[in-house]
Protein backbone atom coordinates (compact mmCIF):
# COMPACT_ATOMS: atom_id res chain seq x y z
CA UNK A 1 -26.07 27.88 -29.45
CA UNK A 2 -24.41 30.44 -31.18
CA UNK A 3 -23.12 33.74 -30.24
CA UNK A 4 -22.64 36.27 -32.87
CA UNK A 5 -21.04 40.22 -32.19
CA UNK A 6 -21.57 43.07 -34.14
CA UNK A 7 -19.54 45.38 -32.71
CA UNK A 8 -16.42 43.25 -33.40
CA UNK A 9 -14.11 44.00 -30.36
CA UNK A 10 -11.08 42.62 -31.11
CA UNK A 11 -8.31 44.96 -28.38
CA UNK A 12 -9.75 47.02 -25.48
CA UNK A 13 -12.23 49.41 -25.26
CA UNK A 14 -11.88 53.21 -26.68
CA UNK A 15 -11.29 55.30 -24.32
CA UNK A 16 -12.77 59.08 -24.24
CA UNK A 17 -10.83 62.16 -25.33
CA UNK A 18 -11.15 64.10 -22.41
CA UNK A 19 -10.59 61.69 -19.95
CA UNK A 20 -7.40 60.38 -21.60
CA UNK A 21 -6.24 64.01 -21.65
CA UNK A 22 -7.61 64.72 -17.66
CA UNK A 23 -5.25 61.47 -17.39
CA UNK A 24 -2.31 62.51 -19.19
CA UNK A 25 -2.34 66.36 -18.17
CA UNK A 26 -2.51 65.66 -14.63
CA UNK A 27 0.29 63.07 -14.95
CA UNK A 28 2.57 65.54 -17.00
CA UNK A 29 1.74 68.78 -14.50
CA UNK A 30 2.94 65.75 -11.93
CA UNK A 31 5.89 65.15 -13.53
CA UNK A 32 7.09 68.87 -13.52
CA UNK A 33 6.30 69.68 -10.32
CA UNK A 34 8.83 66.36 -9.72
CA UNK A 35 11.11 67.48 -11.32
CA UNK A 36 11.30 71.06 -10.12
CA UNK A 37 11.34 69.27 -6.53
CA UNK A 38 14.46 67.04 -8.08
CA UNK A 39 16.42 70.49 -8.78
CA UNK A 40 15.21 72.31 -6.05
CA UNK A 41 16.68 69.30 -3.57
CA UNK A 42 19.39 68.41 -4.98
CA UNK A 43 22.14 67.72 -2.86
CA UNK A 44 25.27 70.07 -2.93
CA UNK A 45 28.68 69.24 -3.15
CA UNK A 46 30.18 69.47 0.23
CA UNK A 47 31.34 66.54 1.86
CA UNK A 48 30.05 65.06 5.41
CA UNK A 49 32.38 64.01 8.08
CA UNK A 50 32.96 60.51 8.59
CA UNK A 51 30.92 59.58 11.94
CA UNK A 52 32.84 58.60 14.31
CA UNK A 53 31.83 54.85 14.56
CA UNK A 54 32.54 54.65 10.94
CA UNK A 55 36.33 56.24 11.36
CA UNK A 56 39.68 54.17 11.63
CA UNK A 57 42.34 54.61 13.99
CA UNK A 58 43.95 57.25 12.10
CA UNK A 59 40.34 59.00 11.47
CA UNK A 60 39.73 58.15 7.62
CA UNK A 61 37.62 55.96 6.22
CA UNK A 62 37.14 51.98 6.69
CA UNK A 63 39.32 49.70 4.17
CA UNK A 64 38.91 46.58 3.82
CA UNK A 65 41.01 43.51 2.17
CA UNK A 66 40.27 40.16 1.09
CA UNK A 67 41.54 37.40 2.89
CA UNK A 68 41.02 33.56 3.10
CA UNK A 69 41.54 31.35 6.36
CA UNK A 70 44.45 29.18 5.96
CA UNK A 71 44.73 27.27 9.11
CA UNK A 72 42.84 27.88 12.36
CA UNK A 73 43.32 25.99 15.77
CA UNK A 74 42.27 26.94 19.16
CA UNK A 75 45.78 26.84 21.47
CA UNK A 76 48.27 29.78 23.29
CA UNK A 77 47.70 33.18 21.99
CA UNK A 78 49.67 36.89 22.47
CA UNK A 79 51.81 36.72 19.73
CA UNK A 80 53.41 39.80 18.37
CA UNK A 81 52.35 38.70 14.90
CA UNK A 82 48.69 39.38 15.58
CA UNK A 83 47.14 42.06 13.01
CA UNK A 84 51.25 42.33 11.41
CA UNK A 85 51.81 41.15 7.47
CA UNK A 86 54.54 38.28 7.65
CA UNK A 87 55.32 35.83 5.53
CA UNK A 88 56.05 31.81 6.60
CA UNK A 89 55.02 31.50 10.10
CA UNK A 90 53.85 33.62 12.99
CA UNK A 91 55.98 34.43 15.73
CA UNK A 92 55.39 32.06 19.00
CA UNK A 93 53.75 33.85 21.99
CA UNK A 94 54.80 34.18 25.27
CA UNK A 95 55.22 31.69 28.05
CA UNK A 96 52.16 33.01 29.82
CA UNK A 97 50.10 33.13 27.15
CA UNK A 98 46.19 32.73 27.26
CA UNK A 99 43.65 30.09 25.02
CA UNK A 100 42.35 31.44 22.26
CA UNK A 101 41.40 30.71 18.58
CA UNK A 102 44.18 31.72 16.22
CA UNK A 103 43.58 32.11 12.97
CA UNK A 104 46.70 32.31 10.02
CA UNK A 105 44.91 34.69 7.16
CA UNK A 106 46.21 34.87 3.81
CA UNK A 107 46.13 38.35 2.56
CA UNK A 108 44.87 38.16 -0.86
CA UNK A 109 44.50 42.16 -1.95
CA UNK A 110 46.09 45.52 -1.02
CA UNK A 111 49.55 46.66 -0.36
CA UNK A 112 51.08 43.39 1.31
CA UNK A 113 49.22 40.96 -1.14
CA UNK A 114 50.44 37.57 -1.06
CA UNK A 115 51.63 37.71 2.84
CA UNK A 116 49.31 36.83 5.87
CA UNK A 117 48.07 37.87 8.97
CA UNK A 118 47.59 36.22 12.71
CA UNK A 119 44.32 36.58 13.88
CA UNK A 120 43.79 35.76 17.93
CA UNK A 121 39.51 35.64 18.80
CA UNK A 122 38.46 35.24 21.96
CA UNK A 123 35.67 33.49 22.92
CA UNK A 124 32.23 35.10 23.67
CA UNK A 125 28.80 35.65 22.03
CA UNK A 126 29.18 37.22 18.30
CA UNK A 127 32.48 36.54 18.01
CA UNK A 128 33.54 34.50 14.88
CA UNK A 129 34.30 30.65 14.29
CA UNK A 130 36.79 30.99 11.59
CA UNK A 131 37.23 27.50 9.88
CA UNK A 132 39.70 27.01 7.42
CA UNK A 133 39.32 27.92 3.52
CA UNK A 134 37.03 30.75 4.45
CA UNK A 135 36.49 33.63 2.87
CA UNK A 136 36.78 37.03 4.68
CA UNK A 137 37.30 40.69 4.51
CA UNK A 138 40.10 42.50 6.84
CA UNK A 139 40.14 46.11 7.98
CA UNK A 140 43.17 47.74 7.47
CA UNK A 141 44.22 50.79 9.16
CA UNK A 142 47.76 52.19 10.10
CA UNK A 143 48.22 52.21 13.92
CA UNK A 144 50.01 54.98 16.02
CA UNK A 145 53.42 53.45 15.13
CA UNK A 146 52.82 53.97 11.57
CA UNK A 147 52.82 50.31 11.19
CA UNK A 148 49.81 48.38 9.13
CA UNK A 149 47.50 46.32 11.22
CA UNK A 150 44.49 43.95 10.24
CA UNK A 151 41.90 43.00 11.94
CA UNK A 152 38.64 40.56 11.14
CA UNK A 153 35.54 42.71 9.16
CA UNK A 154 33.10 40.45 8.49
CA UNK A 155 32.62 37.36 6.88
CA UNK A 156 33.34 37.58 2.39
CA UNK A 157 29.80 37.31 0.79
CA UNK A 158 30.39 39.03 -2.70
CA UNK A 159 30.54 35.40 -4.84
CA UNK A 160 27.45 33.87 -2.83
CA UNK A 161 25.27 37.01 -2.72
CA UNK A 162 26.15 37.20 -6.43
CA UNK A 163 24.63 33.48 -7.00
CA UNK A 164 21.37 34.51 -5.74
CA UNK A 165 21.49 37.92 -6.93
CA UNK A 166 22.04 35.50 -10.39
CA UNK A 167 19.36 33.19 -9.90
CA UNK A 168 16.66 35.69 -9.13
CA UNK A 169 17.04 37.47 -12.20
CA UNK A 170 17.75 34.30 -14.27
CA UNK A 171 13.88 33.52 -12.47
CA UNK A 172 12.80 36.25 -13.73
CA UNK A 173 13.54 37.05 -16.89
CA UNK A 174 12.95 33.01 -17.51
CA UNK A 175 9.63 33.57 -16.37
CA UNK A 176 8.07 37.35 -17.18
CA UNK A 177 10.23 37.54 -19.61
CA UNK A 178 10.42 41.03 -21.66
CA UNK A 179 8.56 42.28 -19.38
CA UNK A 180 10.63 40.73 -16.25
CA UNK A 181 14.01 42.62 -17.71
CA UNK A 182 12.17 46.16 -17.74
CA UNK A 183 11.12 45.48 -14.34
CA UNK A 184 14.83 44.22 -13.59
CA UNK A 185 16.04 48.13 -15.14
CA UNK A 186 13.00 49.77 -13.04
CA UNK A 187 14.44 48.29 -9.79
CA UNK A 188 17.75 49.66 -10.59
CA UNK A 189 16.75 52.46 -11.48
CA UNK A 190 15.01 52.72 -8.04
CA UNK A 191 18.21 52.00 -6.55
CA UNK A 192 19.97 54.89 -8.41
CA UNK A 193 17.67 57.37 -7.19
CA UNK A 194 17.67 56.18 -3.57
CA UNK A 195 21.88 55.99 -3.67
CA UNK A 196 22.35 58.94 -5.65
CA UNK A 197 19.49 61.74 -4.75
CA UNK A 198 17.60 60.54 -1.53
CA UNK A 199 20.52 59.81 0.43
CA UNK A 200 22.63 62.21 -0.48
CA UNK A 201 20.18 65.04 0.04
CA UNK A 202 19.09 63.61 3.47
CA UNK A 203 22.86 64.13 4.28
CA UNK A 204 22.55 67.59 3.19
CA UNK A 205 19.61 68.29 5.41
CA UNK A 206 16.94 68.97 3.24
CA UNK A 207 13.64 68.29 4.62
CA UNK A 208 13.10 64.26 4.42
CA UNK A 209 9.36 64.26 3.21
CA UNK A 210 9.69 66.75 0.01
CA UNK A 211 12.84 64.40 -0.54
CA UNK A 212 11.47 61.43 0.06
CA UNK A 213 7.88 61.89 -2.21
CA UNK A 214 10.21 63.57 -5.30
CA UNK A 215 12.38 60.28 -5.02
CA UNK A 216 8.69 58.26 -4.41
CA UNK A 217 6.97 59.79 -7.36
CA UNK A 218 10.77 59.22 -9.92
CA UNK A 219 10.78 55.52 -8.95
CA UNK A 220 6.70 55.26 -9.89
CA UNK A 221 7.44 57.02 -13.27
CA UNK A 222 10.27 54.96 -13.94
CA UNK A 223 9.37 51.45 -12.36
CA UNK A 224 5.47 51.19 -13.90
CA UNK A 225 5.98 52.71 -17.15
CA UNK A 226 9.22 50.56 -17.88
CA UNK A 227 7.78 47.38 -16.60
CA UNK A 228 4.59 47.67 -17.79
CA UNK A 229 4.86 49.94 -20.98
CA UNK A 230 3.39 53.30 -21.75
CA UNK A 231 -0.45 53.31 -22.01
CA UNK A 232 -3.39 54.65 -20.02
CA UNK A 233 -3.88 51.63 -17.92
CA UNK A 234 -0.44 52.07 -16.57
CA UNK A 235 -0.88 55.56 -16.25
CA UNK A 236 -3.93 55.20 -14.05
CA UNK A 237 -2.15 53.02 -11.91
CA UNK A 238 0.56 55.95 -11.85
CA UNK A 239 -1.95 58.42 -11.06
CA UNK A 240 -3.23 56.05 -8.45
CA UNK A 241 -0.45 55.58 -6.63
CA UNK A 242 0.61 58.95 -6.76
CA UNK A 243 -2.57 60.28 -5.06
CA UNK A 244 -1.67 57.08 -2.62
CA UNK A 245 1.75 57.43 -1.63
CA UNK A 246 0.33 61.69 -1.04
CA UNK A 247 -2.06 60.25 1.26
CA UNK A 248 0.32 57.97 2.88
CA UNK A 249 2.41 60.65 4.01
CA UNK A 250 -0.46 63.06 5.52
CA UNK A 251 -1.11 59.84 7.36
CA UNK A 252 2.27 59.17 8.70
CA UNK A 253 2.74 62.87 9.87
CA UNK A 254 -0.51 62.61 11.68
CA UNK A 255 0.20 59.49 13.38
CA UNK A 256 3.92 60.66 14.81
CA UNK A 257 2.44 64.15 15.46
CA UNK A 258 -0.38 62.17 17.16
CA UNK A 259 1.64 59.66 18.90
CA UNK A 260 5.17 61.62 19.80
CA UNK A 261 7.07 58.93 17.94
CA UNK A 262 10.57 59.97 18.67
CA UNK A 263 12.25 56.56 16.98
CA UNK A 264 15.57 56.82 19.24
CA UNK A 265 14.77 53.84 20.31
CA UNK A 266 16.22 52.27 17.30
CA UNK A 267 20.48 52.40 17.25
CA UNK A 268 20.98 53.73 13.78
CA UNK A 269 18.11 56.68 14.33
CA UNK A 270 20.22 57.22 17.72
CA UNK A 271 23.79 57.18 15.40
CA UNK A 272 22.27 59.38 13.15
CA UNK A 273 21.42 61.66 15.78
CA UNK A 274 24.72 61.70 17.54
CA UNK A 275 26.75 62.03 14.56
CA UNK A 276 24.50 63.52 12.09
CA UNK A 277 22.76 66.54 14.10
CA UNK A 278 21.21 68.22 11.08
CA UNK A 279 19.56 65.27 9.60
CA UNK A 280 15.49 65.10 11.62
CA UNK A 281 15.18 62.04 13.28
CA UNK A 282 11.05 62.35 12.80
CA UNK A 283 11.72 63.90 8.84
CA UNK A 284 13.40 59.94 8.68
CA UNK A 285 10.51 58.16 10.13
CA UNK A 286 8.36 59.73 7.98
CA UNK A 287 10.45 59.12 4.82
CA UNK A 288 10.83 55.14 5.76
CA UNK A 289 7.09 54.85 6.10
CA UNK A 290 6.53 57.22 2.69
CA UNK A 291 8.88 55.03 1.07
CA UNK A 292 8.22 51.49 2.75
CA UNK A 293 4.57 52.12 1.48
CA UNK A 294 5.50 52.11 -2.31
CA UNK A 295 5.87 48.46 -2.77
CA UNK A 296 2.87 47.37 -1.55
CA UNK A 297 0.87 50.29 -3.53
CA UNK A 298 2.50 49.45 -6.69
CA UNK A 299 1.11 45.90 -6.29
CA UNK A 300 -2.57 46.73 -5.98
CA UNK A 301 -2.47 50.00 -7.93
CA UNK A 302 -1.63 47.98 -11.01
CA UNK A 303 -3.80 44.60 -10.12
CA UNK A 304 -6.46 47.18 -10.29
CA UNK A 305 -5.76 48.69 -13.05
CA UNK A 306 -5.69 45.61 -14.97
CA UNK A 307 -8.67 44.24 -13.27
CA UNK A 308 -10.80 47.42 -14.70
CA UNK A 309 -9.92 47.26 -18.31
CA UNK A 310 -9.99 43.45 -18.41
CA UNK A 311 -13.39 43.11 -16.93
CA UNK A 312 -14.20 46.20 -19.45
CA UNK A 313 -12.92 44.27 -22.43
CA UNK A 314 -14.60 41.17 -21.78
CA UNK A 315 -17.67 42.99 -21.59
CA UNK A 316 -18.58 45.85 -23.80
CA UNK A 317 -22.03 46.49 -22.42
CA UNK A 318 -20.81 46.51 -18.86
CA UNK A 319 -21.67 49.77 -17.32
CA UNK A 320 -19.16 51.69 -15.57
CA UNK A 321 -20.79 50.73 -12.00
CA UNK A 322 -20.87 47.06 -13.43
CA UNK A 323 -17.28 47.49 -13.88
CA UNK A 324 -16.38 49.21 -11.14
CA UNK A 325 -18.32 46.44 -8.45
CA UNK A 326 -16.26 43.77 -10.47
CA UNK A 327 -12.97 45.17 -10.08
CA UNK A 328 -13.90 46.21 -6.43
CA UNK A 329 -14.70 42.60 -5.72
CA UNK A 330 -11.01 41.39 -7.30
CA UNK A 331 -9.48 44.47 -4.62
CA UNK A 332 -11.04 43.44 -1.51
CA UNK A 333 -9.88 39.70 -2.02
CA UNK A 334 -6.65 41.75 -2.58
CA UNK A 335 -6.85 43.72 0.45
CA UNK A 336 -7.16 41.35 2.63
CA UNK A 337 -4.55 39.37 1.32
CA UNK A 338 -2.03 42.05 1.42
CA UNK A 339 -3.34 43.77 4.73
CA UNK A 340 -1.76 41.06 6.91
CA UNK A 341 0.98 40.35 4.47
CA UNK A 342 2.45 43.87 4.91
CA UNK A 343 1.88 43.43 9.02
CA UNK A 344 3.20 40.19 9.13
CA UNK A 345 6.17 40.97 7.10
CA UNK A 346 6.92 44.08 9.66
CA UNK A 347 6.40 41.67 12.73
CA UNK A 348 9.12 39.23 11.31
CA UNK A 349 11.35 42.28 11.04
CA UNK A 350 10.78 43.42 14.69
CA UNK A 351 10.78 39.37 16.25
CA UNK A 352 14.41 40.06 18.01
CA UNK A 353 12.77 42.96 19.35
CA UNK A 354 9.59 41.43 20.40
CA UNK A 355 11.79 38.30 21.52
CA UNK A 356 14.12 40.39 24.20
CA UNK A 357 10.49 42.43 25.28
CA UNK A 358 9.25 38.85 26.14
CA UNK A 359 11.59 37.95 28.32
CA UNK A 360 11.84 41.61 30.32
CA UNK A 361 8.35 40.54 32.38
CA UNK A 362 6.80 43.98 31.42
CA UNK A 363 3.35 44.02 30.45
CA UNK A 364 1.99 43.75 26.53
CA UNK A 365 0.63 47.23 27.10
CA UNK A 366 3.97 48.43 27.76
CA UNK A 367 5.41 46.70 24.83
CA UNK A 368 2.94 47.93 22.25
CA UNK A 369 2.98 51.38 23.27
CA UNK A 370 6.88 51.88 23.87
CA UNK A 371 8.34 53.91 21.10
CA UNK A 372 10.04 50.29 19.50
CA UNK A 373 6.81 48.23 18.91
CA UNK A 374 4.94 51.54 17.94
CA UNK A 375 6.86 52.42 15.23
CA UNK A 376 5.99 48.84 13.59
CA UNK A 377 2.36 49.19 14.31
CA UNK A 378 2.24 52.83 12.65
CA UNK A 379 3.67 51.65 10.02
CA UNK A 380 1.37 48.62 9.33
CA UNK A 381 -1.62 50.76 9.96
CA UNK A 382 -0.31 53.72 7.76
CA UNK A 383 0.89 51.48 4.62
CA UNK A 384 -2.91 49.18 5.32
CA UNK A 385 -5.26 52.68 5.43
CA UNK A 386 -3.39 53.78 2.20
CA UNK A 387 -3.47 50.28 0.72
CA UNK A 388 -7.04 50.09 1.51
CA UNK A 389 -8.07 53.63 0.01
CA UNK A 390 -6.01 53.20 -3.06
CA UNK A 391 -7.87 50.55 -4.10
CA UNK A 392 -11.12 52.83 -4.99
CA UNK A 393 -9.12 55.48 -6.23
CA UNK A 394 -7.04 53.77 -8.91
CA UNK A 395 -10.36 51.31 -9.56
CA UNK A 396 -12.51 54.84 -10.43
CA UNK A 397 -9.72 56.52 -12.49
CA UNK A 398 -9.11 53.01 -14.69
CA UNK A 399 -12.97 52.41 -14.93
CA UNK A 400 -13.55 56.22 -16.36
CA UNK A 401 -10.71 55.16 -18.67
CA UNK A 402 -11.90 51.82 -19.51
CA UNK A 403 -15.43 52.64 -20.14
CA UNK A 404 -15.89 56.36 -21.62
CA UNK A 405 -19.31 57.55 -21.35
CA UNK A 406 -19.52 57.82 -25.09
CA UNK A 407 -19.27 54.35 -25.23
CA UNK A 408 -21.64 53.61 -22.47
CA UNK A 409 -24.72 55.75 -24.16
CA UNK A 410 -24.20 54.05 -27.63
CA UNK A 411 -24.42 50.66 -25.42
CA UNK A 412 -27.62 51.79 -24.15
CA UNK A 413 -28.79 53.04 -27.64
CA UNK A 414 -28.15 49.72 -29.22
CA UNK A 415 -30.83 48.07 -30.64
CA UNK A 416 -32.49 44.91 -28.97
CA UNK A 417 -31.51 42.51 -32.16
CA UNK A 418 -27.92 43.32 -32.06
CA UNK A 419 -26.63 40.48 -30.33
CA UNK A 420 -28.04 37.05 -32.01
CA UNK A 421 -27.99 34.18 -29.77
């Protein structure tokens, strides 16, 4: 049976004037008001005092040395050569000496290059195994006598973390392609602004949720229109996820407001705290959730996006509700794969949590509602409400792209004979 076209579609639909210029004028006012916000916040120039925790001996910052295990043995421990740079052999310790592992480091960076260092580790939970022809990184600090010491950091990770670092953008690339490198420069990009504005101007103290959508809305410019190219149906994933991330944010200051979410129950928010006085422990919580929500809104914004103008090019007559009910059908499978992706993937960050809460014989109301658990399940049902409502949003604002209404009236003027089947 044959199928003949008249109309001779051969790319995607046309889209209207006026809603290509709603589209771009609302995405260029965006972009101003970002980057007014971007001046506006930026960070100053006045340095922050090391914390505390984070200090040395002497009250400077934390250096560290690289270092390989030469020989390690578990036997009589208390020498004076522990934490000292010596070369040959440590010095023997005392006649009453107690069992520990010793460790013989060779000092491979730094000022005393080339020499080594006698570790002594007790046993106990967290402490290190050191096995010989490991890799690891030594503080150094100068001790009260003026005298360098070492001491074990953590294990060396820079070559392995590398390799996989290696390997997932080898994957990548291989496999995406063009496309997979400008979403390679979008992520670092993202990690630019994050190290060098949004950190920097949370030290500073300005207010974490004007800093933390101006760094949100930067990474969406930067990360969709580099990895997927300049057109409309990027932009109205852009201006999708936008109005998304906007909504997450009302959402997550109604829910702490609503629930006194105080997060102190975490360490670092009570560091931060301690140390950091002027930075808002709730202003934090509220960027995290802001910021934890991009991801996942990215993901759907532009699956929708796609969706819209595909199902709109396959089928020029389509209406714009035909469209829209066929791209809403592709987002709800979407949703609900996603939905309990995003909680599971918080759960399995908070399982040492929900592991020690187990074991503490207080009851699961208790554990849900204490500020710990909480702060998970706000964030699951913030980042699913705006996952779930962006789907709509960014399908109506590709569909009135996809399917102008000038082209939907000459559909519906077309003659019955046009198509001959």
């Amino acid at each position: 049976m044959s199928h003949g076209h008249g109309h001779g579609h051969t790319g995607p639909v046309p889209v209207g004037p006026a809603a290509a210029r709603v589209v771009v004028g609302l995405l260029t006012a965006i972009g101003v008001v970002v980057l007014v916000g971007l001046v506006a916040l930026w960070p100053s120039k006045h340095s922050v005092e090391i914390p505390l925790p984070f200090q040395t001996s002497g009250g400077g910052a934390v250096v560290t040395e690289a270092g390989t295990v030469v020989e390690s043995s578990f036997g009589p421990c208390g020498s004076p050569s522990i934490g000292r740079s010596f070369t040959g052999n440590p010095a023997p310790p005392p006649n009453n000496s107690y069992e520990c592992q010793r460790s013989v480091i060779a000092i491979e960076s730094g000022p005393n290059e080339g020499t080594r260092t006698l570790l002594e580790i007790g046993p106990g939970p967290g402490q290190p195994d050191l096995a010989a022809g490991e890799r690891i990184r030594l503080v150094r600090q100068t001790d009260a006598t003026g005298a360098t010491a070492y001491s074990f950091e953590d294990y060396s990770r820079g070559w392995s973390l590398l390799a996989v670092v290696g390997l997932f953008v080898l994957v990548i690339v291989v496999v995406a392609r063009w496309r997979g490198v400008r979403a390679l420069l979008g992520l670092l990009v993202a990690f630019a602004v994050l190290v060098g504005f949004m950190l920097p101007a949370l030290l500073d103290g300005k207010p974490a949720v004007p800093v933390a959508l101006v760094g949100g809305a930067v990474i969406l410019y930067a990360v969709l229109y580099l990895a997927h190219g300049v057109s409309l149906r990027t932009s109205s994933a852009l201006l999708g996820t936008i109005a998304s991330m906007v909504l997450a944010a009302v959402l997550s200051w109604a829910a702490i407001e609503m629930t006194h979410l105080t997060g102190l129950s975490e360490e670092q928010n009570t560091n931060v705290q301690t140390y950091l006085g002027h930075v808002s422990i709730t202003g934090l919580l509220l960027a995290g959730f802001i910021i934890g929500s991009l991801g996942v809104l990215n993901d759907v914004t532009i699956t929708q996006a796609s969706s819209a103008f595909e199902l709109a090019h396959l089928d020029p007559d389509a209406n714009r509700r035909a469209v829209f009910g066929s791209a809403m059908r592709v987002g709800r499978d979407h949703i609900a794969s996603t939905v309990y992706t995003l909680v599971l993937a918080y759960a399995g960050g908070a399982l040492p949590l929900l592991l020690l809460f187990s074991v503490a014989g207080r009851s699961i109301t208790d554990v849900l509602t204490g500020d710990a658990v909480a702060i998970e399940i706000l964030r699951s049902a913030v980042g699913g409400i705006a996952l779930a409502l962006s789907v709509p949003l960014t399908t109506a604002i590709a569909v009135a792209l996809a399917r102008p209404p000038r082209a939907e009236s000459s559909n519906r003027r077309a003659p019955a004979g046009r198509h001959a089947r």
